[in-house]
N, C-alpha and C. Protein backbone atom coordinates (compact mmCIF):
# COMPACT_ATOMS: atom_id res chain seq x y z
N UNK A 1 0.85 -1.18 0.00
CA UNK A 1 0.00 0.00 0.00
C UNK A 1 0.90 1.24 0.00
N UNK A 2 0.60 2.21 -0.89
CA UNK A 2 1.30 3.22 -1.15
C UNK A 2 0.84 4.29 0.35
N UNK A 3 2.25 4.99 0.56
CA UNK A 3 1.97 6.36 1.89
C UNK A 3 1.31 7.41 1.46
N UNK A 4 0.02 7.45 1.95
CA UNK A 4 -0.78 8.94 1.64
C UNK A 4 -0.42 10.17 1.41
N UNK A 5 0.72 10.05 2.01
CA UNK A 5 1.53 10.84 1.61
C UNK A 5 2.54 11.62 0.69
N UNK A 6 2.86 10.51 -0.33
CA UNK A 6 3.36 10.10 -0.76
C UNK A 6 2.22 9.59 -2.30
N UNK A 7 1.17 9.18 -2.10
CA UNK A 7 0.36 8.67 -2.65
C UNK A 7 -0.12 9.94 -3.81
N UNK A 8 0.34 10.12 -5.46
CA UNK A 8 -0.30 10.71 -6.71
C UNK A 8 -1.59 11.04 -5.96
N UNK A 9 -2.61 12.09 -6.61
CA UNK A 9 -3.67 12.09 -6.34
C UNK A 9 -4.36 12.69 -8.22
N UNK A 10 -5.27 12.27 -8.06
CA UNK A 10 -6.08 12.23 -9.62
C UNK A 10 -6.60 13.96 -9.43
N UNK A 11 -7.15 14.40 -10.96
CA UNK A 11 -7.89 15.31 -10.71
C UNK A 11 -9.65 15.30 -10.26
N UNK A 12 -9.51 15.45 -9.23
CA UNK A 12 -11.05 15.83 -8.47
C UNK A 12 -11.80 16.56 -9.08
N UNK A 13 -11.77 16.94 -10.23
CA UNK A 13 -12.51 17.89 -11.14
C UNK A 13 -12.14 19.56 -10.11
N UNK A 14 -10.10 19.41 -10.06
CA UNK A 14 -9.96 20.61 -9.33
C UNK A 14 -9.22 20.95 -10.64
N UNK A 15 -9.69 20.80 -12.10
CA UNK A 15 -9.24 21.81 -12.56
C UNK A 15 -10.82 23.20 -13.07
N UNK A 16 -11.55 22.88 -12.05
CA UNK A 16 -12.64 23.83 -12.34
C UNK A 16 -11.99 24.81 -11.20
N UNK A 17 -12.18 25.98 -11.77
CA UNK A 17 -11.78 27.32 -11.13
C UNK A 17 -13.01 28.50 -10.90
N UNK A 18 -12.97 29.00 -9.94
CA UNK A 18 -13.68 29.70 -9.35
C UNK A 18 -14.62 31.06 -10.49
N UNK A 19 -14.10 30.90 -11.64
CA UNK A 19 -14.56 32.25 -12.71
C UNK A 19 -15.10 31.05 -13.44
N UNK A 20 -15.21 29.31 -13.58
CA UNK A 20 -16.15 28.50 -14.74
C UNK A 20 -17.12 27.81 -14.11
N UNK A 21 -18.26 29.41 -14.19
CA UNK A 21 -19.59 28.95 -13.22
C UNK A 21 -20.41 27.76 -13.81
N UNK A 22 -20.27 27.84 -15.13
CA UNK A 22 -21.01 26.59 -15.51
C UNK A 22 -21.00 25.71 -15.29
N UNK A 23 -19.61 24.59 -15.08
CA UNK A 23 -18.98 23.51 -14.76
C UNK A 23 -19.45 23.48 -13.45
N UNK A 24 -19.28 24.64 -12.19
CA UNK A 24 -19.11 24.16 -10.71
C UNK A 24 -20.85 23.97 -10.71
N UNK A 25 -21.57 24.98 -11.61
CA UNK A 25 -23.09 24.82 -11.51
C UNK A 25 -23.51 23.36 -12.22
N UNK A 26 -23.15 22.68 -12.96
CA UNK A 26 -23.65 21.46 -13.64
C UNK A 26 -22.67 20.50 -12.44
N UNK A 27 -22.08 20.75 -11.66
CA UNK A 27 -21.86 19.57 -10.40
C UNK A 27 -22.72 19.98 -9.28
N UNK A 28 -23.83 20.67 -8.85
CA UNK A 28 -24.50 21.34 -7.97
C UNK A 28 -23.78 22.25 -7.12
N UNK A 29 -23.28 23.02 -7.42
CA UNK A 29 -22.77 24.21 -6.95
C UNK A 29 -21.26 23.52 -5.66
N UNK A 30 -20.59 25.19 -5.32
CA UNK A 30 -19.39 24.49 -4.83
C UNK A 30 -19.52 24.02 -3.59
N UNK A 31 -20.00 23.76 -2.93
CA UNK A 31 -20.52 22.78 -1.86
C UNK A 31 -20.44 21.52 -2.18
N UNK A 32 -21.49 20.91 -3.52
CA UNK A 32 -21.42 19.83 -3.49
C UNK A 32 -20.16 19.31 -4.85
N UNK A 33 -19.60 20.46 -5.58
CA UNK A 33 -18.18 20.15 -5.63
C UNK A 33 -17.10 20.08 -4.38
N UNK A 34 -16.76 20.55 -3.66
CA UNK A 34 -15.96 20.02 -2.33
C UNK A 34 -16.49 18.82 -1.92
N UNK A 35 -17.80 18.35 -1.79
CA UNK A 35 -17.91 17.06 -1.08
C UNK A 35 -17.40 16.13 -2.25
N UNK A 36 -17.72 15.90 -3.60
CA UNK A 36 -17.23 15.30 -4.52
C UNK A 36 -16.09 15.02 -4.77
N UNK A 37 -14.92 16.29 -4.28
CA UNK A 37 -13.74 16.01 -4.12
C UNK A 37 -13.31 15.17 -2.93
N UNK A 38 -13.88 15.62 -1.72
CA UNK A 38 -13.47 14.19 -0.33
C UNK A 38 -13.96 13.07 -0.97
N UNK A 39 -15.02 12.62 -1.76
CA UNK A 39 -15.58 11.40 -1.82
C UNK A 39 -14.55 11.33 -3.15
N UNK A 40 -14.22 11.60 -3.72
CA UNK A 40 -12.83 10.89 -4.75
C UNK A 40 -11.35 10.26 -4.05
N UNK A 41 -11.27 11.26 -3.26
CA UNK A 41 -10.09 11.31 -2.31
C UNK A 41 -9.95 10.26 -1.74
N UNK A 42 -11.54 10.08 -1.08
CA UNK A 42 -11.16 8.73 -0.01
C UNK A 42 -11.49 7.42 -0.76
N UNK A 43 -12.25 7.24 -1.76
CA UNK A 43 -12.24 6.46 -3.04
C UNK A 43 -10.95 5.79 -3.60
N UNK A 44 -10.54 7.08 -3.79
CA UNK A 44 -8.91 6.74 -4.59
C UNK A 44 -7.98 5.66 -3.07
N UNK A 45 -8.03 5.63 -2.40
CA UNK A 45 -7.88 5.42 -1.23
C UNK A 45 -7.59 3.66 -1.00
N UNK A 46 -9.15 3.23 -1.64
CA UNK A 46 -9.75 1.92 -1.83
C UNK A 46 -8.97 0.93 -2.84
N UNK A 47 -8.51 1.80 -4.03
CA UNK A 47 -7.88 1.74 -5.09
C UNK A 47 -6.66 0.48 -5.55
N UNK A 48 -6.97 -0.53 -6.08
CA UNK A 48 -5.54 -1.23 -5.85
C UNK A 48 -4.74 -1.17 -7.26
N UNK A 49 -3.35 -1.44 -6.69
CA UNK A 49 -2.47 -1.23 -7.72
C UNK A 49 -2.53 -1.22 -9.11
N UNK A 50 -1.97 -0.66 -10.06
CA UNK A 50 -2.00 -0.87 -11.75
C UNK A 50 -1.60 -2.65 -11.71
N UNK A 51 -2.52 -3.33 -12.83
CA UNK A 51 -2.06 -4.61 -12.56
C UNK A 51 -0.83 -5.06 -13.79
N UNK A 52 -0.48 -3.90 -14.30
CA UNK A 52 0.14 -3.87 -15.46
C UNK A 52 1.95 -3.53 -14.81
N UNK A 53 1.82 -2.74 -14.22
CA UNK A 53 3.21 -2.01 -13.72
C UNK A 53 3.09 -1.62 -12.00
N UNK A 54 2.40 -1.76 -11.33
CA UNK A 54 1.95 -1.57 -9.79
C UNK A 54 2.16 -0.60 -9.56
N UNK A 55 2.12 0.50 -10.19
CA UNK A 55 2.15 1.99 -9.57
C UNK A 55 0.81 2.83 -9.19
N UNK A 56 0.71 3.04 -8.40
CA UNK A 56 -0.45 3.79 -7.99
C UNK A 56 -1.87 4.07 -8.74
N UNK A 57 -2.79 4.32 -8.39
CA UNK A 57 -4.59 4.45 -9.45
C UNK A 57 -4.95 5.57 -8.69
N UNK A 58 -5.42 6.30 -9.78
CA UNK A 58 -6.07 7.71 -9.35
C UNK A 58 -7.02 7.19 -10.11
N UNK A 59 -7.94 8.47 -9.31
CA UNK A 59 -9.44 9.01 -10.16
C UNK A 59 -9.27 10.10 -11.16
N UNK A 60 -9.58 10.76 -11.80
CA UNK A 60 -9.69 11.66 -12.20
C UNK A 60 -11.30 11.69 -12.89
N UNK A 61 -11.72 13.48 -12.88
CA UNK A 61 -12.59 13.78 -13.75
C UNK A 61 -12.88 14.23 -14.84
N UNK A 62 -14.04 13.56 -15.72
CA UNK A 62 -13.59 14.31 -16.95
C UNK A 62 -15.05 14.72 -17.48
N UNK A 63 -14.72 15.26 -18.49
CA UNK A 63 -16.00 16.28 -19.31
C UNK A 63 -15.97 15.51 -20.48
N UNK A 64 -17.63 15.50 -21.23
CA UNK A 64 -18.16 15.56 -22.30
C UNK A 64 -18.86 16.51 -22.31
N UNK A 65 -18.56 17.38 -22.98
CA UNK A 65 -19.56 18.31 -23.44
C UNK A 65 -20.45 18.81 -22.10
N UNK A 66 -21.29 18.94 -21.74
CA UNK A 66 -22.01 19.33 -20.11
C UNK A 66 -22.18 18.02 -19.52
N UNK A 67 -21.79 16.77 -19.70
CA UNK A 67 -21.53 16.08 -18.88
C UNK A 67 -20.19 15.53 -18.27
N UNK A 68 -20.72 15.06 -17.18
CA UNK A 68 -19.51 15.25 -16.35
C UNK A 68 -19.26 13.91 -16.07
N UNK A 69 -18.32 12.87 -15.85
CA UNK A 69 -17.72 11.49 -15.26
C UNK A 69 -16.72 11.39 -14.75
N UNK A 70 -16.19 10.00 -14.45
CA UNK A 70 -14.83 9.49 -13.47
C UNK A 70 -14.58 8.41 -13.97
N UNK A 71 -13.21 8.18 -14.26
CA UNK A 71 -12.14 7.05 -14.26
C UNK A 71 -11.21 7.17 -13.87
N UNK A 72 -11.10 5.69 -13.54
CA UNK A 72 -9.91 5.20 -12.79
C UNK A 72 -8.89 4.82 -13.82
N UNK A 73 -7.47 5.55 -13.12
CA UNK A 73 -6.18 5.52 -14.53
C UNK A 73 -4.96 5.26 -13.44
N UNK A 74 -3.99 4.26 -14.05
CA UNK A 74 -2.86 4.43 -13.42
C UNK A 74 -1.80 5.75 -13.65
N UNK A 75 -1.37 5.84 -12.52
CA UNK A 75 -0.33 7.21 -11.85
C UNK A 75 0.45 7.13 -13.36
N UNK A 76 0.92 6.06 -13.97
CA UNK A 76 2.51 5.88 -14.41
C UNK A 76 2.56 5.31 -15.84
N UNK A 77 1.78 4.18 -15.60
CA UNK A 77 1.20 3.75 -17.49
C UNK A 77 0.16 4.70 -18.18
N UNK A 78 -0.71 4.66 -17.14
CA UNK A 78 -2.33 5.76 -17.87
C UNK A 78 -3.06 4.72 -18.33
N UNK A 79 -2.97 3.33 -18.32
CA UNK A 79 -4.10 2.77 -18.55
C UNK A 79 -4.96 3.07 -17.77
N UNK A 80 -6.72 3.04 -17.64
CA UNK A 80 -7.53 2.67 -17.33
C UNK A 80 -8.74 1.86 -17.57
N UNK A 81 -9.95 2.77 -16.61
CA UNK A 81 -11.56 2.32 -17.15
C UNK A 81 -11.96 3.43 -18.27
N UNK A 82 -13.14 2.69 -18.79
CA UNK A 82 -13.76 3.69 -19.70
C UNK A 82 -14.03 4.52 -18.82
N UNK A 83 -14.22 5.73 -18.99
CA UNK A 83 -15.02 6.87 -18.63
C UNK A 83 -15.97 6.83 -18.25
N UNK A 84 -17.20 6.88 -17.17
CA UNK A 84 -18.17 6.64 -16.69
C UNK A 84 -18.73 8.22 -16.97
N UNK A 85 -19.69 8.66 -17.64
CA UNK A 85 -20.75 9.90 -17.83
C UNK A 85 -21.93 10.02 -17.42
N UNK A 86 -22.24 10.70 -16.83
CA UNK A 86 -23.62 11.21 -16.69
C UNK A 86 -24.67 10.69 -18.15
N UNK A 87 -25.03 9.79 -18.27
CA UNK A 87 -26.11 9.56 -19.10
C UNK A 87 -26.67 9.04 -18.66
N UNK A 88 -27.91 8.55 -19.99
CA UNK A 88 -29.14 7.83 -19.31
C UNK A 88 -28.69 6.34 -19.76
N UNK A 89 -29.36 5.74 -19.10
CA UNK A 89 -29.08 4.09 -19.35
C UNK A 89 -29.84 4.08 -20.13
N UNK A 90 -30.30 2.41 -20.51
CA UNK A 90 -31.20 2.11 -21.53
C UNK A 90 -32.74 2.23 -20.43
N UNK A 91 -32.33 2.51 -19.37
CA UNK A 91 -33.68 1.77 -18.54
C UNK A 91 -33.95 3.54 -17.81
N UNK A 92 -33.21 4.71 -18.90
CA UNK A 92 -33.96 5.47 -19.02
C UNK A 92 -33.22 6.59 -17.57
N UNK A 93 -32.27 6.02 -16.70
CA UNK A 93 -31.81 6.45 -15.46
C UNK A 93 -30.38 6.86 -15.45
N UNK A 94 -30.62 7.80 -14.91
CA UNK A 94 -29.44 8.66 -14.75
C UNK A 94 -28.59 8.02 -13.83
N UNK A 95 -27.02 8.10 -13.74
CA UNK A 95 -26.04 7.63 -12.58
C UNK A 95 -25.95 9.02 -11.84
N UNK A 96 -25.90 8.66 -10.75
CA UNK A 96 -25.20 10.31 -10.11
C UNK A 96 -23.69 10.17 -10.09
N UNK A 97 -23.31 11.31 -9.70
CA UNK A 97 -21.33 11.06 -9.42
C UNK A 97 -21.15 10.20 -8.85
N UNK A 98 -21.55 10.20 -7.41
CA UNK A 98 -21.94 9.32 -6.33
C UNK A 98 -21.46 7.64 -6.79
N UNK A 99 -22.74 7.12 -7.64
CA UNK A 99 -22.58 6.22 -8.32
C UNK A 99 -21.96 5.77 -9.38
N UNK A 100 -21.06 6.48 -10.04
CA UNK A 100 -20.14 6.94 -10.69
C UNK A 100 -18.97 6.39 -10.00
N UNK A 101 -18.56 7.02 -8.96
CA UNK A 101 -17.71 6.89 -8.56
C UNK A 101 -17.16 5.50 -7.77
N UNK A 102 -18.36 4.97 -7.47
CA UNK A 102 -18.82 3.83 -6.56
C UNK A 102 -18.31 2.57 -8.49
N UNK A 103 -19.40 2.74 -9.28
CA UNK A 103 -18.83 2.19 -10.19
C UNK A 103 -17.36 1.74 -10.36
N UNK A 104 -16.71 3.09 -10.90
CA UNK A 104 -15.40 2.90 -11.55
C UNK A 104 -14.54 2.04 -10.50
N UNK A 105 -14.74 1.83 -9.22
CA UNK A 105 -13.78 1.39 -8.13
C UNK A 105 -13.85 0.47 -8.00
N UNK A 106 -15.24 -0.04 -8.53
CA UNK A 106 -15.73 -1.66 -8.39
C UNK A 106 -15.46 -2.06 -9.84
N UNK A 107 -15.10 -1.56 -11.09
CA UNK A 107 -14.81 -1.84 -12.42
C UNK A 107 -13.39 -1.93 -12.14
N UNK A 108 -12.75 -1.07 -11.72
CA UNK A 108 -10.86 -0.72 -11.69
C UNK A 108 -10.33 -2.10 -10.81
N UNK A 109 -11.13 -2.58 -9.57
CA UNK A 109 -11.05 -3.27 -8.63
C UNK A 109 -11.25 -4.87 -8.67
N UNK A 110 -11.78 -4.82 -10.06
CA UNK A 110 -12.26 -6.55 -10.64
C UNK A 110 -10.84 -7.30 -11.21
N UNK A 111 -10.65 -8.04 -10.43
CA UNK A 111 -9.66 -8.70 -11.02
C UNK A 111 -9.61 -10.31 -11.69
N UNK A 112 -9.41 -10.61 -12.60
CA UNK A 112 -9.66 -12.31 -12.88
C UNK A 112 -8.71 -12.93 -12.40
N UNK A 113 -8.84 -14.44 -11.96
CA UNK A 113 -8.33 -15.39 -11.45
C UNK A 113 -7.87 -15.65 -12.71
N UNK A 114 -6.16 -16.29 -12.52
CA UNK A 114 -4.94 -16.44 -13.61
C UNK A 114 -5.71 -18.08 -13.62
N UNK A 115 -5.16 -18.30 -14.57
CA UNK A 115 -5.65 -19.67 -15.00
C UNK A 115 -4.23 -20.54 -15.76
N UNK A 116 -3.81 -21.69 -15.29
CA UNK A 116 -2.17 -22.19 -15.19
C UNK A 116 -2.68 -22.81 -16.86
């Protein structure tokens, strides 16, 4: 386990800045951007190694167009997950970040049994 200290950290969707009201307004304002950032933080946290090169997994956030998602990418290769977005499923339902985020950790976190 990597030292928290020590430990990369992904972008929390902290490259939104205080003058791109749109962005902090399409995450529900900066309130519930700061909580979004602890809940990545301690997420990333959960995170286990790149299974490619073992260097560290961040979150980061990213944009489509006014929607907003999270994947999980290694610190050092950059592989990851697909991109998880704000869309609708087929069954018509929206993900929140929330679940988003809960996703990608349980997608990044699946590992298959090696087979001799």
């Amino acid at each position: 386990m990597v030292n928290a200290k020590t430990r990369p950290h992904g972008d929390h969707f902290n490259t939104i800045r205080p003058g791109m009201h749109k962005y902090i307004e399409w995450l529900g304002g900066p309130e519930r951007l700061a909580q979004l950032q602890v809940l990545m933080d301690n997420a990333e946290q959960q995170l286990p190694a790149c299974p490619f090169c073992g260097a560290p997994t961040v979150l980061r956030g990213r944009w489509m167009y006014a929607s907003s998602g999270v994947q999980a990418e290694c610190s050092q290769c950059h592989c990851g997950t697909q991109p998880l977005f704000q869309e609708k499923t087929v069954l018509n339902r929206y993900y929140s970040l929330e679940e988003q985020i809960e996703r990608t950790v349980k997608a990044w976190s699946r590992r298959e049994e090696a087979t001799a």
